[in-house]
Protein backbone atom coordinates (compact mmCIF):
# COMPACT_ATOMS: atom_id res chain seq x y z
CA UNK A 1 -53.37 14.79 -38.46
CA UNK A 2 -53.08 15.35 -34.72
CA UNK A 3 -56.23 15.03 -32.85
CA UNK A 4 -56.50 18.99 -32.04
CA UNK A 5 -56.71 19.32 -36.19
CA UNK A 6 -52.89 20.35 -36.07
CA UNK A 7 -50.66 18.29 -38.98
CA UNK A 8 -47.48 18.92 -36.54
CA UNK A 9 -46.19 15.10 -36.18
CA UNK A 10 -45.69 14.60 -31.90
CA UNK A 11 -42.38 13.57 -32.40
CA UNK A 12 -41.18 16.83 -34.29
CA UNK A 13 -40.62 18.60 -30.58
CA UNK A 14 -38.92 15.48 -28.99
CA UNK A 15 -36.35 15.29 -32.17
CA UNK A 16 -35.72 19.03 -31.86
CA UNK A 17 -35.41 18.74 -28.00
CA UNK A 18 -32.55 15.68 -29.06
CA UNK A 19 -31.08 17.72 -31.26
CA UNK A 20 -30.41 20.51 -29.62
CA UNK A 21 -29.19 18.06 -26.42
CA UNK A 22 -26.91 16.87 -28.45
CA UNK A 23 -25.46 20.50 -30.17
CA UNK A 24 -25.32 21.42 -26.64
CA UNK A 25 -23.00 18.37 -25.87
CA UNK A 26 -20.61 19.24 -28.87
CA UNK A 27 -20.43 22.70 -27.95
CA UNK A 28 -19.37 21.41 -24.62
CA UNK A 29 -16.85 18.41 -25.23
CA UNK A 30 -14.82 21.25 -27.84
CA UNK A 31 -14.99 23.94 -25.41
CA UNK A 32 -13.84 21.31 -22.71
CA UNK A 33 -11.37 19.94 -24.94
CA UNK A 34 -9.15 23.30 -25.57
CA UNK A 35 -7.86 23.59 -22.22
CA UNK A 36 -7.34 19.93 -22.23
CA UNK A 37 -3.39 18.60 -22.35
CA UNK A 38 -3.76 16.26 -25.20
CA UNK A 39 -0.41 14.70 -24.22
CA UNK A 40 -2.09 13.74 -21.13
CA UNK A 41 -5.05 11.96 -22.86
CA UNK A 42 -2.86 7.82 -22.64
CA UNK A 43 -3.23 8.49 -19.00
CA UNK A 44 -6.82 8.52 -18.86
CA UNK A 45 -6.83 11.16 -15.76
CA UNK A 46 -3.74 9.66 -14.10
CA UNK A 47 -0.85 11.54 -13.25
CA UNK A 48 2.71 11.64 -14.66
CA UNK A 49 3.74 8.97 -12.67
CA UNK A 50 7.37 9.45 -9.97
CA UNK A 51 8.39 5.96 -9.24
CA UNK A 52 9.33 2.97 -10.85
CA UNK A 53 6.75 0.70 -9.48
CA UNK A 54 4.15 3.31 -10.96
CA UNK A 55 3.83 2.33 -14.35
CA UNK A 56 1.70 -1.13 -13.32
CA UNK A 57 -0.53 0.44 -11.82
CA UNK A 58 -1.04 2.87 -15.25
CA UNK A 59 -1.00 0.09 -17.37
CA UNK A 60 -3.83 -1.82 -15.25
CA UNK A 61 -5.97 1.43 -15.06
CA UNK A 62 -5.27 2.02 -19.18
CA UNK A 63 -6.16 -1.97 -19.69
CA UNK A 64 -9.22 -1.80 -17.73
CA UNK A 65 -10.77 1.21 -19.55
CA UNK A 66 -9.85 -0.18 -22.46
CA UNK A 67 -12.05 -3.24 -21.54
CA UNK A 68 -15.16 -1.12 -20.49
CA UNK A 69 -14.67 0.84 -23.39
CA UNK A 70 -15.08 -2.38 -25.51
CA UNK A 71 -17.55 -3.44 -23.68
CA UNK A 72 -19.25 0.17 -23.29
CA UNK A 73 -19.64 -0.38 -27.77
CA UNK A 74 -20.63 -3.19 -28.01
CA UNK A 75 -23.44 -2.66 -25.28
CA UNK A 76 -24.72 0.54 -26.98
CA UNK A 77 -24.02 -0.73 -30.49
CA UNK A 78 -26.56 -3.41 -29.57
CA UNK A 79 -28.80 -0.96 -27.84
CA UNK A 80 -28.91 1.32 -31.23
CA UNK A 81 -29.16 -1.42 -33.14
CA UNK A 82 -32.62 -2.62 -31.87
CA UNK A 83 -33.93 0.69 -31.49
CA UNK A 84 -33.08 1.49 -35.16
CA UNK A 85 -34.12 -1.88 -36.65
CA UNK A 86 -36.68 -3.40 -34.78
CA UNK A 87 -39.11 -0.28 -34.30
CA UNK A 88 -42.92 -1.27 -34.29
CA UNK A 89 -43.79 -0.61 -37.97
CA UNK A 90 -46.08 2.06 -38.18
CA UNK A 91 -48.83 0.56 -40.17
CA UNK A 92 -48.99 -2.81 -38.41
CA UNK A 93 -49.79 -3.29 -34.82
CA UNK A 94 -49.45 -7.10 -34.81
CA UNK A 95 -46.50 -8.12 -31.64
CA UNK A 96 -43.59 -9.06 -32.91
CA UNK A 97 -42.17 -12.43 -32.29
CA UNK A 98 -41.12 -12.92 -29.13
CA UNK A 99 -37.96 -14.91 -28.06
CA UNK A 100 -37.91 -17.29 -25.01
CA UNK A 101 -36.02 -20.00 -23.87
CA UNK A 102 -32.83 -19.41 -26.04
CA UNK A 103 -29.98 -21.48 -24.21
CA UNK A 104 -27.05 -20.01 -26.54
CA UNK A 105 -28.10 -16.51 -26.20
CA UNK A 106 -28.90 -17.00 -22.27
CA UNK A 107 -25.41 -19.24 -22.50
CA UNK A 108 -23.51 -16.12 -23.99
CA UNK A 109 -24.37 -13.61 -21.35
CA UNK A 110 -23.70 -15.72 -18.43
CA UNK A 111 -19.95 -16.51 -19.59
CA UNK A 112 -18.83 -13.76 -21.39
CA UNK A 113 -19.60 -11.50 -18.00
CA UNK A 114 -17.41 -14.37 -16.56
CA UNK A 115 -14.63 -14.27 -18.75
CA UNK A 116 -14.16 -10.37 -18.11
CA UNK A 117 -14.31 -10.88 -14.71
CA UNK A 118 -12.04 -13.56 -14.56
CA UNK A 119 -9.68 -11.85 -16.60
CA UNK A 120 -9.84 -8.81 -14.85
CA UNK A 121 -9.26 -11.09 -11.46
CA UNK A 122 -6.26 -12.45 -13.12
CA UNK A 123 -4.22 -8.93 -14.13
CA UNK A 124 -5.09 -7.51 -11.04
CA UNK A 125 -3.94 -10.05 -8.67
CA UNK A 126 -1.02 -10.76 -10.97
CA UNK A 127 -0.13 -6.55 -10.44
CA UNK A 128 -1.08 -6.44 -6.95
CA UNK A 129 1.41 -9.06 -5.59
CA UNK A 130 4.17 -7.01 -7.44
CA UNK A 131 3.29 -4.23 -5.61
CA UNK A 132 2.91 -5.68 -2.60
CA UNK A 133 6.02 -7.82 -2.55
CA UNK A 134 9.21 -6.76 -0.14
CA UNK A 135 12.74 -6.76 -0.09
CA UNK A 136 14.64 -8.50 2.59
CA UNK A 137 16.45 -5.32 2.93
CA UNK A 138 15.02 -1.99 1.55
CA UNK A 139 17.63 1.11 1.30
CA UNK A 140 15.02 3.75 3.42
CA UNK A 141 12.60 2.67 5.49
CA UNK A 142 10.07 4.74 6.65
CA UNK A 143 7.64 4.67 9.74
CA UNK A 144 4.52 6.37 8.89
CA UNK A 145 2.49 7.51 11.93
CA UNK A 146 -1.37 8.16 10.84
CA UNK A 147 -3.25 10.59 13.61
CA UNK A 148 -6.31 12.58 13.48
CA UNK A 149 -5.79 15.36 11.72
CA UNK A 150 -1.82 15.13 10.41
CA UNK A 151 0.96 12.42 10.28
CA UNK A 152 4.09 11.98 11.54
CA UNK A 153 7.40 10.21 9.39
CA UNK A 154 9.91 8.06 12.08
CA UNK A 155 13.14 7.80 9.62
CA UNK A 156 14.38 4.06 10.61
CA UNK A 157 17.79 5.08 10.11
CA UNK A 158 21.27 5.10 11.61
CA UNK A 159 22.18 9.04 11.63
CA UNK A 160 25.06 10.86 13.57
CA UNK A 161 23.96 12.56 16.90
CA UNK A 162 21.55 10.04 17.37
CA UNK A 163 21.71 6.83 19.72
CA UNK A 164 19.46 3.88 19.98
CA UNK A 165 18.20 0.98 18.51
CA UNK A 166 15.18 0.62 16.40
CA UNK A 167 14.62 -2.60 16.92
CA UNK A 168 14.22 -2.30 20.98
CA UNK A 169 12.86 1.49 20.46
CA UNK A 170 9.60 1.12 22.83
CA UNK A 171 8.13 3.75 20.85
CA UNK A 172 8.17 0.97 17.95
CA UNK A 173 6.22 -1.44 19.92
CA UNK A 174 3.23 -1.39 17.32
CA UNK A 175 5.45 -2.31 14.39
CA UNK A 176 5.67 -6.38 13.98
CA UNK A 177 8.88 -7.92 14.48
CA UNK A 178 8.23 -9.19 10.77
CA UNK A 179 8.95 -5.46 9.77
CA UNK A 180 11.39 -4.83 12.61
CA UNK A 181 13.64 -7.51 12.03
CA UNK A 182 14.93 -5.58 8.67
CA UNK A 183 15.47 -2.59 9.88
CA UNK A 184 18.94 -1.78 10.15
CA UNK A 185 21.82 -1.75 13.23
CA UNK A 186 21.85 0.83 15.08
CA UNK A 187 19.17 2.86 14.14
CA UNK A 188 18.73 5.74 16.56
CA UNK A 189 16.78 7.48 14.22
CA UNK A 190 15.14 11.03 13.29
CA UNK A 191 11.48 11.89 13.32
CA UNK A 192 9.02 14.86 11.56
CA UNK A 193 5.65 15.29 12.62
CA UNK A 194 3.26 18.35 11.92
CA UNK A 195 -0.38 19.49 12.53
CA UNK A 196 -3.10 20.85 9.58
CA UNK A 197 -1.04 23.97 9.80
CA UNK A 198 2.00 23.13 8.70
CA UNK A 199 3.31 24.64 5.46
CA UNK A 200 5.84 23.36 3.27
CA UNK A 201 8.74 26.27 3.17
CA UNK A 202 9.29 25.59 -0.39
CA UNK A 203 5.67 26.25 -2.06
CA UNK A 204 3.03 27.01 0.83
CA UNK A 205 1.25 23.47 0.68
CA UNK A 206 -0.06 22.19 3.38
CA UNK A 207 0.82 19.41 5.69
CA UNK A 208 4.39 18.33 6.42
CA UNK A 209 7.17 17.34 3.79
CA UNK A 210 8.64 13.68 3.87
CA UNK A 211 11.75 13.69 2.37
CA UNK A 212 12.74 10.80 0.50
CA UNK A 213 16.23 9.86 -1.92
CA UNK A 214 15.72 9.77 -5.73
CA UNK A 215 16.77 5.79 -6.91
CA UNK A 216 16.26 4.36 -3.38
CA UNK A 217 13.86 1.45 -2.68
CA UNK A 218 11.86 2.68 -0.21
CA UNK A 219 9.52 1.28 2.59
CA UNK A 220 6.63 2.16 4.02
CA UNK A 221 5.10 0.80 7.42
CA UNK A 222 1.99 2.12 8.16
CA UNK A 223 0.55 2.89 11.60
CA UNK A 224 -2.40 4.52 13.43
CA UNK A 225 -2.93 6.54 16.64
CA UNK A 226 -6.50 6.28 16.60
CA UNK A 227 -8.95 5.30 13.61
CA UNK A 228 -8.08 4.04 9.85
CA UNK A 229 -6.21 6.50 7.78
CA UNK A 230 -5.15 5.79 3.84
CA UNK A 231 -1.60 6.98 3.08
CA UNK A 232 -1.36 8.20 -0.62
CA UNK A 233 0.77 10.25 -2.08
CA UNK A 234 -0.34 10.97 -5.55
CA UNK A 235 1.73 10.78 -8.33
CA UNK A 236 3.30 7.54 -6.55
CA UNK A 237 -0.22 5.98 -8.20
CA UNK A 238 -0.28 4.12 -4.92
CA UNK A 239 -1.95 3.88 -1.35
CA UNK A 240 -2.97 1.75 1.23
CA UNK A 241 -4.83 1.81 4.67
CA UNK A 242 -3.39 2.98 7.69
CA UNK A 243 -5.12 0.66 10.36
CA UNK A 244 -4.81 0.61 13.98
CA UNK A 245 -3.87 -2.54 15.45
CA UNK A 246 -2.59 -3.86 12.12
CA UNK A 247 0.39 -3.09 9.93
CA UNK A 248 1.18 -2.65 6.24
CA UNK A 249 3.99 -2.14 4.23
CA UNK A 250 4.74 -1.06 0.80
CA UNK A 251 8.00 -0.09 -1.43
CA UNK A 252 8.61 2.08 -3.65
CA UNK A 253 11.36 3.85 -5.77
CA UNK A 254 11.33 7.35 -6.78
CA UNK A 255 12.72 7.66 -10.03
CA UNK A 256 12.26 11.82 -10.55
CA UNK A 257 12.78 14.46 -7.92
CA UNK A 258 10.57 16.95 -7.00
CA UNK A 259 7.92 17.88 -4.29
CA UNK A 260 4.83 16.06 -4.71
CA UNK A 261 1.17 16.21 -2.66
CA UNK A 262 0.02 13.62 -0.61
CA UNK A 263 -3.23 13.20 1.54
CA UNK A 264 -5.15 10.82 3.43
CA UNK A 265 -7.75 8.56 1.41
CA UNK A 266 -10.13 7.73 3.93
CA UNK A 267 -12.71 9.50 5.57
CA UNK A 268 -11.49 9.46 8.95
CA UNK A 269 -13.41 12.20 10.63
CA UNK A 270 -14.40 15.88 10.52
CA UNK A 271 -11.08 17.21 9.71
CA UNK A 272 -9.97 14.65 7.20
CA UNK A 273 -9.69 17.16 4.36
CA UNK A 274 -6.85 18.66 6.29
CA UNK A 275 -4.79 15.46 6.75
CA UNK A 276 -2.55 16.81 3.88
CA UNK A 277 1.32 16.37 3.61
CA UNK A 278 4.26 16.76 1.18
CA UNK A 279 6.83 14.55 -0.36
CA UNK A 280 10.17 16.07 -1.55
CA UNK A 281 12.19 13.61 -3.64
CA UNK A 282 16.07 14.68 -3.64
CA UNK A 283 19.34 13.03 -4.24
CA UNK A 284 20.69 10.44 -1.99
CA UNK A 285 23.68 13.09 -0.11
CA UNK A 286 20.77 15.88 -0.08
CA UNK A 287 18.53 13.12 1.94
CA UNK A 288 21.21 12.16 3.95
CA UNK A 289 22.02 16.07 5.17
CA UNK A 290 17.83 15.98 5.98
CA UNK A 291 18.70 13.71 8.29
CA UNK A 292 21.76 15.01 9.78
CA UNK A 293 19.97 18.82 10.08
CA UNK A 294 16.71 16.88 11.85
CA UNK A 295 19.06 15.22 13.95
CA UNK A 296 20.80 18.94 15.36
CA UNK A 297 17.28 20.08 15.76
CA UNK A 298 17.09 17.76 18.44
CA UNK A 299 14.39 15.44 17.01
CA UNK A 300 16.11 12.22 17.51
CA UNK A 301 14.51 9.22 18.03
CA UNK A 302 10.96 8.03 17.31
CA UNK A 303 7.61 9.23 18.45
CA UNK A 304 5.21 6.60 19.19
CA UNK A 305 4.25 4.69 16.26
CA UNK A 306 0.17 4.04 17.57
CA UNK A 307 -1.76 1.10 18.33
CA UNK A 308 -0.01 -2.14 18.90
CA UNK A 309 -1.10 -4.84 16.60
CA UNK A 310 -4.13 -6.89 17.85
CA UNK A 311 -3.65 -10.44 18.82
CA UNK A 312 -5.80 -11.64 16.22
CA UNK A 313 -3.87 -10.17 13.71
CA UNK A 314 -0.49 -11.64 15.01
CA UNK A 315 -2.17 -15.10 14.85
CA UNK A 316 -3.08 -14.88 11.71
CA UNK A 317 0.02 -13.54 10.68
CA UNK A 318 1.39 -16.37 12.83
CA UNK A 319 -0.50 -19.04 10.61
CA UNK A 320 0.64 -17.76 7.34
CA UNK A 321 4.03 -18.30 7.79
């Protein structure tokens, strides 16, 4: 009996409060669960990826749920387990033995956090030199200019009605002659650039539209007017930092045409939610018109591609070689 004479047990209220919590939760993982694509359930939130480089990156997303969702059990299989069989009996009030000083037990959770870690370590540096690894010469290569609050695309390429060189293009200054060495002869080149108002003629999105060929490895080199950007474009399952005074690269090959959001990853300022842009994946002679119809709009050339590289950064470039 209570002490205010009632013969209601304390814990009735907090087992109907956890059972009602818990009705609740059903109630809203089914409702949840009906508007919910099944079929996209092996992706774990990821989109259908575009490219052929894409599926690594799904695989080491899928792997590493899998591994906190093993670990995730066992942790609150554990956790259950002592609260289940090791409550304080009700009719004894002795302590229970206590454990101290157990070298196995302190032993197993000092490696086995290792050994995830480690492995972890392993896949990820294993997947990220894949990705990160260029051809000596990619089939499109790509200059992308990262400025507050849009982006501009310099298309390294040799197209008719348009003179130059890419390699001596002062506009290019910023890009490394690491980069610029591979680009190919000739390359007079076509630009796009737009502003947060931009619209993509097609479907309304914001942001300008890259255009890039289905099947063609493509190359990416990154660089900033001002402040660090993140180029990612979405269902490419890939990004990376737009930095000023430094340079990366990536390839990629679309495998599936279509037009496909992209956005900047990093908070770069008030207007970063507007940094938006498009890429439209078509075949190889529908790329190559893009170019040719850029090029008798009269943007030929480059525009500048932002802050030269910083002479730190070429010596240590300069020592890794």
């Amino acid at each position: 009996m209570s002490p205010n004479g009632s013969d209601r047990s304390p814990r009735r209220p907090m087992r109907r409060k956890l059972l009602q919590a818990m009705t609740a939760g059903l109630v809203l993982a089914t409702a949840t669960g009906c508007s919910y694509n099944w079929e996209d359930f092996p992706r774990l939130g990821m989109p259908t990826p575009t490219t052929e480089e894409a599926p690594i990156i799904l695989s080491l997303w899928q792997g590493s749920w899998a591994a906190a969702l093993a670990v995730g059990v066992l942790v609150w299989g554990l956790i259950l387990w002592s609260t289940m069989f090791h409550r304080r009996s009700r009719t004894k009030v002795e302590v229970p033995p206590q454990t101290r000083y157990n070298m196995p037990i302190e032993a197993l959770y000092t490696v086995v956090p290792l050994i995830i870690v480690s492995v972890l370590f392993y896949f990820t540096a294993r997947d990220e030199s894949k990705l990160l690894s260029l051809k000596d010469k990619p089939d499109v290569t790509v200059n992308v200019v990262g400025f507050q609050w849009s982006w501009c695309f310099n298309m390294v390429a040799d197209v008719e009605g348009s003179t130059g060189d890419a390699k001596t293009a002062k506009e290019l200054d910023a890009v490394p002659d690491k980069y610029r060495k591979d680009f190919p002869a000739n390359a007079g080149g076509v630009y796009d650039c737009g502003t947060p108002g931009t619209r993509n003629p097609q479907n309304g999105n914001p942001g300008p539209t890259l255009w890039l060929p289905e099947g063609k490895t493509v190359r990416f080199v990154l660089t900033s007017r001002d402040v660090i950007h993140s180029f990612w474009v979405v269902p490419f399952l890939m990004k990376q930092d737009v930095i000023p005074g430094k340079t990366n690269a990536f390839e990629v090959t679309p495998n599936r045409q279509g037009t496909f959001m992209g956005k900047c990853a990093e908070l770069c300022g008030v207007d970063h939610s507007r940094m938006l842009f498009n890429v439209k994946v078509v075949s190889p002679e529908r790329y190559a018109q893009h170019l040719k119809d850029l090029a008798k709009k009269g943007q030929t050339g480059y525009v500048p591609a932002g802050i030269a590289q910083t002479s730190h950064e070429k010596n240590r470039e300069t020592n890794n070689l």
